[in-house]
Protein backbone atom coordinates (compact mmCIF):
# COMPACT_ATOMS: atom_id res chain seq x y z
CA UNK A 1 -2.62 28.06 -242.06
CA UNK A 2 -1.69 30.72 -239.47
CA UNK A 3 -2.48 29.79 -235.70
CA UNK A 4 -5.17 32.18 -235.44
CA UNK A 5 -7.20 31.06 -238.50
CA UNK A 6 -6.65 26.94 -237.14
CA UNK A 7 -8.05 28.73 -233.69
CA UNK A 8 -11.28 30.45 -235.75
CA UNK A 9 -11.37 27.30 -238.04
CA UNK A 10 -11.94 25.17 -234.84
CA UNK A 11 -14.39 27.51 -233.33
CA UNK A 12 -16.78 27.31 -236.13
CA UNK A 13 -17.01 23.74 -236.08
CA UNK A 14 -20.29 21.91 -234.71
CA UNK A 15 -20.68 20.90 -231.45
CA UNK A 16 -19.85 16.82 -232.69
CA UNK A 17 -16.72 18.08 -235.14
CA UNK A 18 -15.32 19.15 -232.16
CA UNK A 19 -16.09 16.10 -230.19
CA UNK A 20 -14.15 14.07 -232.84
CA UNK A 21 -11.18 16.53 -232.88
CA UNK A 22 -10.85 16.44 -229.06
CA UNK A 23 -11.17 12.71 -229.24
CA UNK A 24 -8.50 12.36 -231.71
CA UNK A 25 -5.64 15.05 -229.98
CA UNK A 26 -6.26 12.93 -226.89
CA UNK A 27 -5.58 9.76 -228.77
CA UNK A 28 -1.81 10.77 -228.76
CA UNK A 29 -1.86 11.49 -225.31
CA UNK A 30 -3.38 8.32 -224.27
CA UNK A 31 -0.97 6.51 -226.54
CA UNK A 32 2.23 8.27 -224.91
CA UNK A 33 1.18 7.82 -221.57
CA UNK A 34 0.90 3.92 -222.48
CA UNK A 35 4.96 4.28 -223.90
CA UNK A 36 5.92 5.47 -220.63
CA UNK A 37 3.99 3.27 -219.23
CA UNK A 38 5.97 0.09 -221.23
CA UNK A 39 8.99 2.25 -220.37
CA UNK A 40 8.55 2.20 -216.28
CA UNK A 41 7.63 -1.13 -216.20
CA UNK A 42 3.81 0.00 -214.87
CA UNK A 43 2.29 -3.04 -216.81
CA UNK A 44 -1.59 -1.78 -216.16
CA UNK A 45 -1.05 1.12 -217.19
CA UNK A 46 0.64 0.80 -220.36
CA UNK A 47 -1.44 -2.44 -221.42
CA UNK A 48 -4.83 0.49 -220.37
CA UNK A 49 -3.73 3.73 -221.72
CA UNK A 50 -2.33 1.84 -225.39
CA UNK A 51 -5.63 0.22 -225.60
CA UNK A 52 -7.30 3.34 -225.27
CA UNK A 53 -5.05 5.46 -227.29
CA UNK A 54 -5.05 2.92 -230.05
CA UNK A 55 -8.73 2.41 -229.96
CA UNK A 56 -9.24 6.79 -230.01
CA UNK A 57 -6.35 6.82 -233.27
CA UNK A 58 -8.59 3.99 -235.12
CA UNK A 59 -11.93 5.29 -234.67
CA UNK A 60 -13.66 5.49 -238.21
CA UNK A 61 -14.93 8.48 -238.02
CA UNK A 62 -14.27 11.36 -240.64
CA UNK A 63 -14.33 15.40 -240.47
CA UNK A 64 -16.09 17.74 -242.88
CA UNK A 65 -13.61 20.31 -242.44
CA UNK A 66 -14.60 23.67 -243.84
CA UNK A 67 -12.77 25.54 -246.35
CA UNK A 68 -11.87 28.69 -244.47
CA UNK A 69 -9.47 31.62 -245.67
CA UNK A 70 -6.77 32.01 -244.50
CA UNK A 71 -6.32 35.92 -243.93
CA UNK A 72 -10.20 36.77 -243.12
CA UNK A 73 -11.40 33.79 -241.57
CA UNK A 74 -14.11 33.70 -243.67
CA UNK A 75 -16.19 30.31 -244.63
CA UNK A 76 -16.24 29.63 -248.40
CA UNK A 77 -17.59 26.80 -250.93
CA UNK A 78 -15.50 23.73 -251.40
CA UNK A 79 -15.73 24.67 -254.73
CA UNK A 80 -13.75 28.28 -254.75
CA UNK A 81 -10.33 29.33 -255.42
CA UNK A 82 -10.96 32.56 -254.67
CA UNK A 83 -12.11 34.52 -251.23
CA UNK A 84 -14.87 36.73 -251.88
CA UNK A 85 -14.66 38.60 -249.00
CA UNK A 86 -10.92 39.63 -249.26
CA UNK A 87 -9.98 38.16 -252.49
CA UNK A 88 -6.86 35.79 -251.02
CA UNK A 89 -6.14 32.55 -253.41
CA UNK A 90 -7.48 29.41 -251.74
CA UNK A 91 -5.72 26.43 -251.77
């Protein structure tokens, strides 16, 4: 999937989809900052920010991702090989 169509996929997501996506990109961040925490020797901040990292990666909560094409952009059925707007194979 081309950066553009990842940028269009994530715009078309619900308001909450996009809560849970934000949640889990910061999850890695939290987590690294908690390795160079462990790394520094800044014990409250790596025991804080692996907690919190650890506790975003582990969060049971799944995404309905849509199936989008990848040249248009354009939402289709789970269902569909085949674009209808542009006529691109789906994977």
């Amino acid at each position: 999937m081309s950066r553009k169509a990842e940028i269009r996929l994530i715009k078309q997501l619900p308001k909450v989809q996009k809560l849970i996506l934000i949640s889990k990109v910061s999850a890695v961040v939290l987590f690294a900052i908690g390795l160079e925490g462990l790394f520094i020797g800044n014990w409250w901040m790596a025991g804080g920010f692996l907690f919190l990292g650890l506790l975003f990666t582990i969060w049971p909560i799944k995404m309905k991702m849509p199936n989008v094409c990848p040249k248009c952009g354009n939402v289709v059925e789970a269902d569909q090989t085949v674009c209808d707007k542009c006529g691109v194979a789906l994977m």
